[in-house]
Protein backbone atom coordinates (compact mmCIF):
# COMPACT_ATOMS: atom_id res chain seq x y z
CA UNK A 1 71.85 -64.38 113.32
CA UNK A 2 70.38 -65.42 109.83
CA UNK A 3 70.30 -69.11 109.08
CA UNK A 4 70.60 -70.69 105.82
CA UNK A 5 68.03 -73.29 106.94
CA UNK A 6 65.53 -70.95 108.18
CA UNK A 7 64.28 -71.38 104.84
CA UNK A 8 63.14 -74.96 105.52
CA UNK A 9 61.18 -73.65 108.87
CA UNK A 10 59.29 -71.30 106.43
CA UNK A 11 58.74 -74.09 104.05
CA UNK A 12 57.09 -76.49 106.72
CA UNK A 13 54.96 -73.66 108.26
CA UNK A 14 53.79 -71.25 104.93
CA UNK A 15 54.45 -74.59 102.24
CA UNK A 16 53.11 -73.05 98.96
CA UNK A 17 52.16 -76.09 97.99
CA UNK A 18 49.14 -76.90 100.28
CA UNK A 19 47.86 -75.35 103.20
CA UNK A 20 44.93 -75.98 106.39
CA UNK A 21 43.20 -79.64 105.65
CA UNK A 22 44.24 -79.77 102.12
CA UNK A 23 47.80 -80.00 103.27
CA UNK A 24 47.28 -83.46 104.99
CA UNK A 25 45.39 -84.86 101.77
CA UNK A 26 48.36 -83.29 99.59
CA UNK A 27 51.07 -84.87 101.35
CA UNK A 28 49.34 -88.67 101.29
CA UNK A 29 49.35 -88.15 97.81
CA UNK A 30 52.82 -86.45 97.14
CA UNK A 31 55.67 -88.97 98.11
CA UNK A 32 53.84 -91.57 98.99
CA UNK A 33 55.03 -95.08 99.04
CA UNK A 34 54.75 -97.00 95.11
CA UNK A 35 54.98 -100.75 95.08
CA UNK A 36 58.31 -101.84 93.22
CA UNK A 37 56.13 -103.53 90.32
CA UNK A 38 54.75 -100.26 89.57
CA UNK A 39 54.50 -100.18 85.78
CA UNK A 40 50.86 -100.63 84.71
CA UNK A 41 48.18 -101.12 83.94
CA UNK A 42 47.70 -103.28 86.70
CA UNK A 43 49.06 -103.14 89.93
CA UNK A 44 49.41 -104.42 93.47
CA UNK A 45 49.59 -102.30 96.13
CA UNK A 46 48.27 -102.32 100.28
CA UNK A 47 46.73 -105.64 99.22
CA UNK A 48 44.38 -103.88 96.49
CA UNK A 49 44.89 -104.11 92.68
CA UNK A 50 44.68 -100.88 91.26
CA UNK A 51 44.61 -99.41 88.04
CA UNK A 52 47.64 -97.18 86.68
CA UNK A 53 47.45 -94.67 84.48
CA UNK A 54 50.37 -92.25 85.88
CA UNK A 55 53.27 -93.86 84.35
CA UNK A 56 55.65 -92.64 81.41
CA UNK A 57 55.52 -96.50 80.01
CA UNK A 58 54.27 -95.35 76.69
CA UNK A 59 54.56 -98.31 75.06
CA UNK A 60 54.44 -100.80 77.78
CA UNK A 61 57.67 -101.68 77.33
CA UNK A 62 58.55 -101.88 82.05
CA UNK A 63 58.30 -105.80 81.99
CA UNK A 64 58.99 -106.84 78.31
CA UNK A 65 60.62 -110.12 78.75
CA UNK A 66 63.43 -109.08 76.57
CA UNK A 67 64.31 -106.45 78.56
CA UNK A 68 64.90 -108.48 81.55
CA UNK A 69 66.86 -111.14 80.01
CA UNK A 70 69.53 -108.48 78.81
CA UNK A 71 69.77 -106.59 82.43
CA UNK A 72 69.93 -110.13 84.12
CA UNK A 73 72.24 -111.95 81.63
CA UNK A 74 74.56 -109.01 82.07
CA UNK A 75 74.26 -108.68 85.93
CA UNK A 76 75.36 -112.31 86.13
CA UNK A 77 78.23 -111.86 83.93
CA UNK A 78 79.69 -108.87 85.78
CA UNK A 79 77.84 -106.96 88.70
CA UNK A 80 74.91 -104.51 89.54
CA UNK A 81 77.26 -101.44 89.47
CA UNK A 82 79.76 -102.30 86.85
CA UNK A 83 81.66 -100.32 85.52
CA UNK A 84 82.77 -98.62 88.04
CA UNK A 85 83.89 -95.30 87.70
CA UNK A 86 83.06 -92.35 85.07
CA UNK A 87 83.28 -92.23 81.39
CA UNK A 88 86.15 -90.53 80.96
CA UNK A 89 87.86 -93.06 83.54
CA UNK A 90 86.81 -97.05 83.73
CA UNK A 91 83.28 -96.09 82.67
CA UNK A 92 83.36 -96.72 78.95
CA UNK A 93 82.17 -100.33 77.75
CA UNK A 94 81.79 -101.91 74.33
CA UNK A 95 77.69 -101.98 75.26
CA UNK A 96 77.94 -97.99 75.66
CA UNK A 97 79.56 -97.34 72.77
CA UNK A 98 77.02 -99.87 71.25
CA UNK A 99 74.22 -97.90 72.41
CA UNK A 100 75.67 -94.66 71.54
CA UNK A 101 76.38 -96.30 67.52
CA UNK A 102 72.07 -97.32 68.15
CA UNK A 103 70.94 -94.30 68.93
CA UNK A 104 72.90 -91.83 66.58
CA UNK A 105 71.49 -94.39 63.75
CA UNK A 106 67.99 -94.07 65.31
CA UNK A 107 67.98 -90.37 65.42
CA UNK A 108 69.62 -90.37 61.58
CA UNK A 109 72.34 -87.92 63.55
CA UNK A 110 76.35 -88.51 62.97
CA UNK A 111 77.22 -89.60 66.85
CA UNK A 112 75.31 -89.91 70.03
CA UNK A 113 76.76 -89.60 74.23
CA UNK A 114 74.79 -91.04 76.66
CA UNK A 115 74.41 -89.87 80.16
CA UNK A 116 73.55 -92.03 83.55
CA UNK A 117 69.79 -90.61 83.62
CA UNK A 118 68.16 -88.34 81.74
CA UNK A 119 68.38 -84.81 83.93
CA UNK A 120 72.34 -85.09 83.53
CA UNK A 121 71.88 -84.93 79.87
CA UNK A 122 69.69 -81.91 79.52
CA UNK A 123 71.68 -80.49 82.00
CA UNK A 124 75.20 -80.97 80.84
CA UNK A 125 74.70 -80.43 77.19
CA UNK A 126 73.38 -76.95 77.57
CA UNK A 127 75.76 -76.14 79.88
CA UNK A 128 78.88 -77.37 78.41
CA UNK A 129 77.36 -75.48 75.03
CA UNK A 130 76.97 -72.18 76.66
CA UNK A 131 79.19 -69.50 78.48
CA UNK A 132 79.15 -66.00 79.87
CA UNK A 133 79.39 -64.59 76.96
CA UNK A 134 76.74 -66.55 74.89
CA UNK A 135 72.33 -66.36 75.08
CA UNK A 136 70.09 -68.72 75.95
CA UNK A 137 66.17 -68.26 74.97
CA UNK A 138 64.08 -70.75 76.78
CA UNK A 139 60.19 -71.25 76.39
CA UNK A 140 58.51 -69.84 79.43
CA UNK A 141 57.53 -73.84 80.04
CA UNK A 142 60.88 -75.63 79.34
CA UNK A 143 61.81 -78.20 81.79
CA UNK A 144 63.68 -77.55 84.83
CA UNK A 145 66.68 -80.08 83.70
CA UNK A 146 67.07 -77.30 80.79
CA UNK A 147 66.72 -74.20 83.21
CA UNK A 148 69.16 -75.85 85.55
CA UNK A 149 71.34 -76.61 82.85
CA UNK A 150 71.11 -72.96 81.31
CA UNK A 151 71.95 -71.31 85.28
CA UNK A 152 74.80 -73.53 85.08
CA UNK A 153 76.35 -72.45 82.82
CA UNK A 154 76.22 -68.73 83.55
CA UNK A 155 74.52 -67.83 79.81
CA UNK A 156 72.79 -64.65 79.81
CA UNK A 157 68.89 -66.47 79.77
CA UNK A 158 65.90 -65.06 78.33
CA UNK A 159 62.41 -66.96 78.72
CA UNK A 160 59.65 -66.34 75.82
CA UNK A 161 56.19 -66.99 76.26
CA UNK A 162 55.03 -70.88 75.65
CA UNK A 163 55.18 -71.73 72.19
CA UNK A 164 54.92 -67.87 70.81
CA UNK A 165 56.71 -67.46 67.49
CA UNK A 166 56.01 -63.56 67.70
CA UNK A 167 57.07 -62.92 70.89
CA UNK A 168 60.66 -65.07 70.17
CA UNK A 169 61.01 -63.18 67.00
CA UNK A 170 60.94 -60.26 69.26
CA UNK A 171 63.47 -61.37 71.70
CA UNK A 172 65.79 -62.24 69.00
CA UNK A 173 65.72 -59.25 67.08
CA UNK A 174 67.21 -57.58 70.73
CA UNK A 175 69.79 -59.33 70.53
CA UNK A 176 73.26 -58.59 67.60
CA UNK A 177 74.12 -61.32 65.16
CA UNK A 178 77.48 -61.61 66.76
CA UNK A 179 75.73 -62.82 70.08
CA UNK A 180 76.12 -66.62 70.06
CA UNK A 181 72.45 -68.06 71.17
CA UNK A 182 70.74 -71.29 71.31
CA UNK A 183 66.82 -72.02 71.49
CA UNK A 184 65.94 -74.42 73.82
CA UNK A 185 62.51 -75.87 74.08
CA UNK A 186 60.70 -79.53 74.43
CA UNK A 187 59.39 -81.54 72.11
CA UNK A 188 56.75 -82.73 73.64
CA UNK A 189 55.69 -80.59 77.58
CA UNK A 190 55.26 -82.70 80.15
CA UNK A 191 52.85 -81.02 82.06
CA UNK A 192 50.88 -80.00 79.06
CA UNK A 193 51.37 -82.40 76.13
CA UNK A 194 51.33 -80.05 73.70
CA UNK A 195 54.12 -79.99 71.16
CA UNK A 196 56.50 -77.51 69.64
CA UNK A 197 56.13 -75.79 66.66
CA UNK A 198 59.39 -77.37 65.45
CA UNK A 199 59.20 -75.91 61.88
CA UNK A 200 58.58 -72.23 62.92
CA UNK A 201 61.77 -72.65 65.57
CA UNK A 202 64.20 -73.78 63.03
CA UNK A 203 62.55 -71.20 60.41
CA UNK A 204 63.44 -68.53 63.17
CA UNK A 205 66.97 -69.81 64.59
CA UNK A 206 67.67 -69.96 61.00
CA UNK A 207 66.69 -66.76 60.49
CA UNK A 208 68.59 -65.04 63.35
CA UNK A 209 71.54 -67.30 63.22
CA UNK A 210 70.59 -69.73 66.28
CA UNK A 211 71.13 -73.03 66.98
CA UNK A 212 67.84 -75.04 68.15
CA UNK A 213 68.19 -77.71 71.14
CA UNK A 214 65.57 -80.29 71.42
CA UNK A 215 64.41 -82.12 74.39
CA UNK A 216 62.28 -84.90 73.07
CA UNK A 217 62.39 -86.97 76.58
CA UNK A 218 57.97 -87.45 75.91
CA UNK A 219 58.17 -87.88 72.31
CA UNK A 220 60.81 -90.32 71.97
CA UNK A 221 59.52 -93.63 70.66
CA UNK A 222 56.08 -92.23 70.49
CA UNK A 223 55.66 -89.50 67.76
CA UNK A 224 56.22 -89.93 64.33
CA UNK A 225 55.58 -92.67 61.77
CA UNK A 226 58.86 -94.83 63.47
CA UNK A 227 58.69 -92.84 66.40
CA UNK A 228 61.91 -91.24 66.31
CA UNK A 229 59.88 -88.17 68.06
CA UNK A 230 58.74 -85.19 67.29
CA UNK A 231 61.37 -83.67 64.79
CA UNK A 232 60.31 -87.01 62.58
CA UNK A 233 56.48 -86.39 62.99
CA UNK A 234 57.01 -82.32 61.86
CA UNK A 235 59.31 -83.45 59.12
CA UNK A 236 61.99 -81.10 60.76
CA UNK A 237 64.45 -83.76 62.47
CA UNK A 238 67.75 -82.65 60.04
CA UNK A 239 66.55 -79.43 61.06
CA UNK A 240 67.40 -79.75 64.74
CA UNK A 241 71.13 -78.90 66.02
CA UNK A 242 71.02 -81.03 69.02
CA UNK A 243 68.53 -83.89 69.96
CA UNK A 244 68.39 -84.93 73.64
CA UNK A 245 66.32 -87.40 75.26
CA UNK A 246 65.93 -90.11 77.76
CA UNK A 247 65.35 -94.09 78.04
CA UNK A 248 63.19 -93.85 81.42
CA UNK A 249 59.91 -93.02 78.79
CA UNK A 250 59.13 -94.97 76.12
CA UNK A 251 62.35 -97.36 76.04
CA UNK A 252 61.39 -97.99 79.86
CA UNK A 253 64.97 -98.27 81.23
CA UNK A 254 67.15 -94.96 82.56
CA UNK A 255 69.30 -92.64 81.28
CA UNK A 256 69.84 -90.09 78.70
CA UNK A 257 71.59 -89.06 75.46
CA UNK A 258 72.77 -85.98 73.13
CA UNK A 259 72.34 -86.51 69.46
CA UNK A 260 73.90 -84.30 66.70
CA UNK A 261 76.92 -83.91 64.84
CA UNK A 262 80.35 -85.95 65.48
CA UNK A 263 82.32 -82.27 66.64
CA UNK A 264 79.18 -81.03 69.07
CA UNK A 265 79.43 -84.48 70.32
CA UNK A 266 82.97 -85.03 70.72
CA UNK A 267 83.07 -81.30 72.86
CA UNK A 268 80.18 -82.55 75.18
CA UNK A 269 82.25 -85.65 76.14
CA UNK A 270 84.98 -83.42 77.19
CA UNK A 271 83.22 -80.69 78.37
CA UNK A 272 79.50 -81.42 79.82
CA UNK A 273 79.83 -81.71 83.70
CA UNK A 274 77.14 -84.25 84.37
CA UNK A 275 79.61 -87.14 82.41
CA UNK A 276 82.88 -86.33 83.57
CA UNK A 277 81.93 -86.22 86.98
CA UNK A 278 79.35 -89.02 88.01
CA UNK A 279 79.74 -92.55 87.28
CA UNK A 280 78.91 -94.10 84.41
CA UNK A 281 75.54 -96.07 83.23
CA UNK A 282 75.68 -99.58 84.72
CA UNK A 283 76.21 -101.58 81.93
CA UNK A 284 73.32 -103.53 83.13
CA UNK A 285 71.23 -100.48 82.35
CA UNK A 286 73.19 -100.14 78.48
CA UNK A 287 72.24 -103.80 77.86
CA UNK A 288 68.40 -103.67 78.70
CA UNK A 289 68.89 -100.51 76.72
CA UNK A 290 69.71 -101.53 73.71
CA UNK A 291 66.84 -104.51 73.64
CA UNK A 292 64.64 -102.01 74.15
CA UNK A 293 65.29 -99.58 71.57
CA UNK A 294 65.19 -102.67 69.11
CA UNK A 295 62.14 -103.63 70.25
CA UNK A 296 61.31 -99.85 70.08
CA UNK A 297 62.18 -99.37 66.38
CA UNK A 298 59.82 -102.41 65.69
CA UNK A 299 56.96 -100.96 68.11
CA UNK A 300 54.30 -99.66 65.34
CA UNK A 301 51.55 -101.61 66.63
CA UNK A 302 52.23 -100.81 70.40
CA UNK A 303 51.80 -96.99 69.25
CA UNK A 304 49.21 -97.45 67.01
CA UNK A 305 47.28 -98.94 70.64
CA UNK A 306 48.67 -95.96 72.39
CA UNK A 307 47.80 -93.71 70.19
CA UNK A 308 44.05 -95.16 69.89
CA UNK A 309 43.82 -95.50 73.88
CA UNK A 310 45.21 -91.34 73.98
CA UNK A 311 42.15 -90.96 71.34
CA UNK A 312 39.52 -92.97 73.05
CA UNK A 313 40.86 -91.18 76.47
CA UNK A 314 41.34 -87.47 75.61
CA UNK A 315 37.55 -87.30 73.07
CA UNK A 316 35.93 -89.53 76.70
CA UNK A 317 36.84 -86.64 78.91
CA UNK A 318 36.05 -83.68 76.23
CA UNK A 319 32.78 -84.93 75.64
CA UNK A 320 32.35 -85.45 79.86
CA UNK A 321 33.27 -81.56 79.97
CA UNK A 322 36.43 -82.40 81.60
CA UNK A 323 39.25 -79.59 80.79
CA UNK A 324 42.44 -81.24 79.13
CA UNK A 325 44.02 -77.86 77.52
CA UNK A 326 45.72 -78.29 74.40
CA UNK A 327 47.52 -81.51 74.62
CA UNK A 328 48.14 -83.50 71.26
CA UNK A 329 50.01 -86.35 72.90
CA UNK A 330 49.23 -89.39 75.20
CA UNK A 331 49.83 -86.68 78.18
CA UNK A 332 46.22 -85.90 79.56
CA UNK A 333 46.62 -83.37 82.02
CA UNK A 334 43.13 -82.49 83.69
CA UNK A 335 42.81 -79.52 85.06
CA UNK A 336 42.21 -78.32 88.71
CA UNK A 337 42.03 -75.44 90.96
CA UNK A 338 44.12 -75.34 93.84
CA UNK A 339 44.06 -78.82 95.43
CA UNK A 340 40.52 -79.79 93.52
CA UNK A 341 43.61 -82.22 91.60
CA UNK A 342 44.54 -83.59 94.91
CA UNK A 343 40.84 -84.60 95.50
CA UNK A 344 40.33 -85.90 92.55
CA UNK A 345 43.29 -88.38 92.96
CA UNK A 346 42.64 -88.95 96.21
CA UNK A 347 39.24 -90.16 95.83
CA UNK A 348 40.29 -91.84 92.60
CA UNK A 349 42.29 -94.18 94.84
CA UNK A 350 40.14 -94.60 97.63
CA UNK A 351 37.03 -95.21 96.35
CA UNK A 352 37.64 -96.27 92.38
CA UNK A 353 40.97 -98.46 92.97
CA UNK A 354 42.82 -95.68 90.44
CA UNK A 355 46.32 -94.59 90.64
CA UNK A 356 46.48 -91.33 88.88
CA UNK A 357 49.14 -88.83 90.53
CA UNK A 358 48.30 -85.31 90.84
CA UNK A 359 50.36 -82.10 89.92
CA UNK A 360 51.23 -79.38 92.51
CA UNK A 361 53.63 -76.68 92.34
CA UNK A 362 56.89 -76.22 91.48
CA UNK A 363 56.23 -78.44 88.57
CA UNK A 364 52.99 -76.16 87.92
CA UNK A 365 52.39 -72.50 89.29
CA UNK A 366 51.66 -71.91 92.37
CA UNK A 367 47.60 -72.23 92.91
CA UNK A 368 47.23 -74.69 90.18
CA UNK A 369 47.20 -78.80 90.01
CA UNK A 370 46.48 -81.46 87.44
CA UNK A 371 45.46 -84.65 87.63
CA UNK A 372 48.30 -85.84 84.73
CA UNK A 373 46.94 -88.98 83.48
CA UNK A 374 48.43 -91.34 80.73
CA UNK A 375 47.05 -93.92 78.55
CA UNK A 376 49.47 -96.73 77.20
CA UNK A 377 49.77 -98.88 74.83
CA UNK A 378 48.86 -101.78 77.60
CA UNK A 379 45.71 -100.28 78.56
CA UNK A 380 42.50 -101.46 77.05
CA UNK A 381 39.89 -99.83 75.69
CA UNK A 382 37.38 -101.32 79.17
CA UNK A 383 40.71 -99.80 81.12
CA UNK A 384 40.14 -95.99 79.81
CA UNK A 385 35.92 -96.18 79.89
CA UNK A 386 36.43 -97.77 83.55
CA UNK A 387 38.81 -94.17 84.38
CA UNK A 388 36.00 -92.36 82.66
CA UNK A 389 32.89 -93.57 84.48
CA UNK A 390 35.10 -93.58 87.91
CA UNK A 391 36.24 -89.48 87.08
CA UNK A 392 32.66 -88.71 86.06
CA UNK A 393 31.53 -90.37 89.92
CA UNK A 394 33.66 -88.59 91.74
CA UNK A 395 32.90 -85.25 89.80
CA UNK A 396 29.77 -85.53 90.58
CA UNK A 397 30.01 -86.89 94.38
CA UNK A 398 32.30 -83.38 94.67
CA UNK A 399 29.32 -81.87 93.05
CA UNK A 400 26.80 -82.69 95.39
CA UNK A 401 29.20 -81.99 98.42
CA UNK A 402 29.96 -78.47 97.43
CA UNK A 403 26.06 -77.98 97.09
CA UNK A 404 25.53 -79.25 100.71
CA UNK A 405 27.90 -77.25 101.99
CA UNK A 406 26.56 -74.12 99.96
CA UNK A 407 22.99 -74.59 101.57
CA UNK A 408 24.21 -75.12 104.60
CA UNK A 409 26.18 -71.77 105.11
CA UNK A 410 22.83 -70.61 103.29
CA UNK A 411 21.09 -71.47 106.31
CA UNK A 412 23.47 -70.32 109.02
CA UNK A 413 22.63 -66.97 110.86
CA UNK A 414 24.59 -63.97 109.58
């Protein structure tokens, strides 16, 4: 008799993610135990301090004093978990609808929802947006929050390959003008760091009568001149039908929000599933949220050191022969071949007192890893050389074991 969790059997025994003696190296580094005070770029953890360079604190905003104050003034006014119960419900507070006035002004949009974390925004939006009757083109390397969102809502979905203009044209062009569609893509990928070509998207949704959804969760606070993301730094923001995002990047607290016009908003608080149906953001959360984007909007020298630590970073391992792909944000993701990621980090932390996580599959194909490391605005400029000299080490210690082990099956009788 079949068993729904033979699955999980399979998984343990034929895991795609590791197998042999690389397994046991890829699960100490997947899942494995982060100190609270995680933040950067120093940390403590087993009794060592260690050097952090895998966390989406862009701007080194984790343990702004600021921050704290509003979370624990608001904590000691009410509770931990207040409100308690969904937006729709007892969930709505003055400090949401506070932070939803904040960011609609930030993104220069008529009205902004926010969600409890960022997934349930992605998620909900485009599937509250889209039906069975409707089309939804994602790029081949658009988030899972999106892909979940589009299987959701039971939209016929077509993928395009990343970031190809000619191949989307294509895809389009299949489809009728009377066939309601959306394009949904990042701003910034997260595994990549490479950015959407914002202007082509909205030349083409234009074109083919589309409406173009944004998920700017990476570029947030860090791209552009003000950082209002990516739309701002490709002069296409007005030109983008639905902004989404999160607060657990740059503005270094947790949730998500929708951004667009007042009637696309007003639908999504009525219809999106992941806010009628969870509780709402602790207003703890909304508080620290809304010092943070302040402090955000006012953040051009903390990106101008991000952006000068990506630099010193990303032209360090170029010139070391490292391969980064084609990221143009503070997202460094360093290639591997199988596990060779998992060693890297591995020996990173063992032997160079560097936390840098590595990438296996699902969130890259199967057979592939990167060692995804980001600079932030925190980190000095001894910080990234000390990552560089420490990744060149180890490269070469892996060097010199591959060639022992090469002339030593050299040796062996046939």
């Amino acid at each position: 008799m079949a068993d729904i969790f033979d699955k999980c059997v399979r998984f343990a025994r034929e895991s795609p993610i590791a197998s042999g003696q690389d397994r046991t190296i890829a699960e100490g580094v997947l899942y494995r135990r982060s100190p609270l005070k995680n933040a950067g770029p120093w940390i403590e953890a087993d009794g060592r301090r260690l050097l952090q360079f895998s966390t989406n604190d862009y701007l080194g905003l984790a343990d702004h004093p600021n921050i704290r104050k509003a979370a624990e003034a608001t904590v000691a006014q009410v509770s931990i978990s207040s409100p308690m119960g969904a937006r729709p419900l007892t969930g709505t507070t003055d400090l949401h609808l506070e932070l939803e006035r904040q960011i609609a002004d930030f993104k220069r949009t008529e009205a902004s929802l926010i969600f409890a974390n960022g997934a349930f925004a992605m998620m909900g939006a485009v599937a509250a947006l889209a039906g069975p009757r409707d089309l939804i083109l994602l790029d081949r390397h658009a988030h899972a929050s999106l892909v979940c969102g589009a299987k959701i809502s039971g939209a016929k979905m077509r993928y395009f390959r990343h970031n190809d203009m000619e191949h989307l044209d294509a895809v389009l062009q299949e489809n009728p003008p009377t066939q309601a569609k959306m394009v949904v893509v990042d701003g910034v990928y997260s595994m990549q760091g490479d950015i959407a070509p914002l202007r082509e998207l909205a030349d083409l949704c234009e074109k083919h009568g589309a409406r173009l959804i944004v998920d700017d969760a990476h570029g947030t606070g860090v791209c552009g001149a003000h950082g209002r993301g990516t739309g701002e730094m490709l002069g296409v923001e007005d030109r983008i039908d639905l902004h989404l995002g999160t607060f657990s990047k740059a503005m270094a607290t947790m949730g998500g929000f929708a951004a667009g016009e007042a009637g696309v908003i007003n639908f999504l608080k009525f219809c999106a599933p992941t806010i009628l149906f969870t509780k709402a953001m602790p207003a703890a959360v909304a508080a620290a949220t809304l010092e943070a984007l302040a402090l955000l909007r006012t953040a051009d020298d903390r990106r101008k050191s991000l952006w000068a630590n990506r630099k010193h970073l990303q032209d360090g391992l170029r010139q070391r022969g490292f391969d980064i792909g084609h990221t143009a944000t503070p997202i460094t993701p360093i290639q591997g071949n199988g596990c060779d990621a998992v060693y890297l980090g591995h020996a990173l932390y063992e032997k160079h007192n560097i936390w840098a996580s590595a990438v296996l599959y699902p969130a890259v194909p199967i057979g592939t890893s990167i060692l995804r490391v980001i600079p932030t605005a925190n980190h000095t400029a001894a910080d990234v050389d000390y990552l560089l000299n420490s990744l060149s080490a180890v490269e070469r210690e892996v060097a010199q074991q591959r060639s022992e082990a090469d002339a030593e099956r050299a040796c062996r009788p046939n």
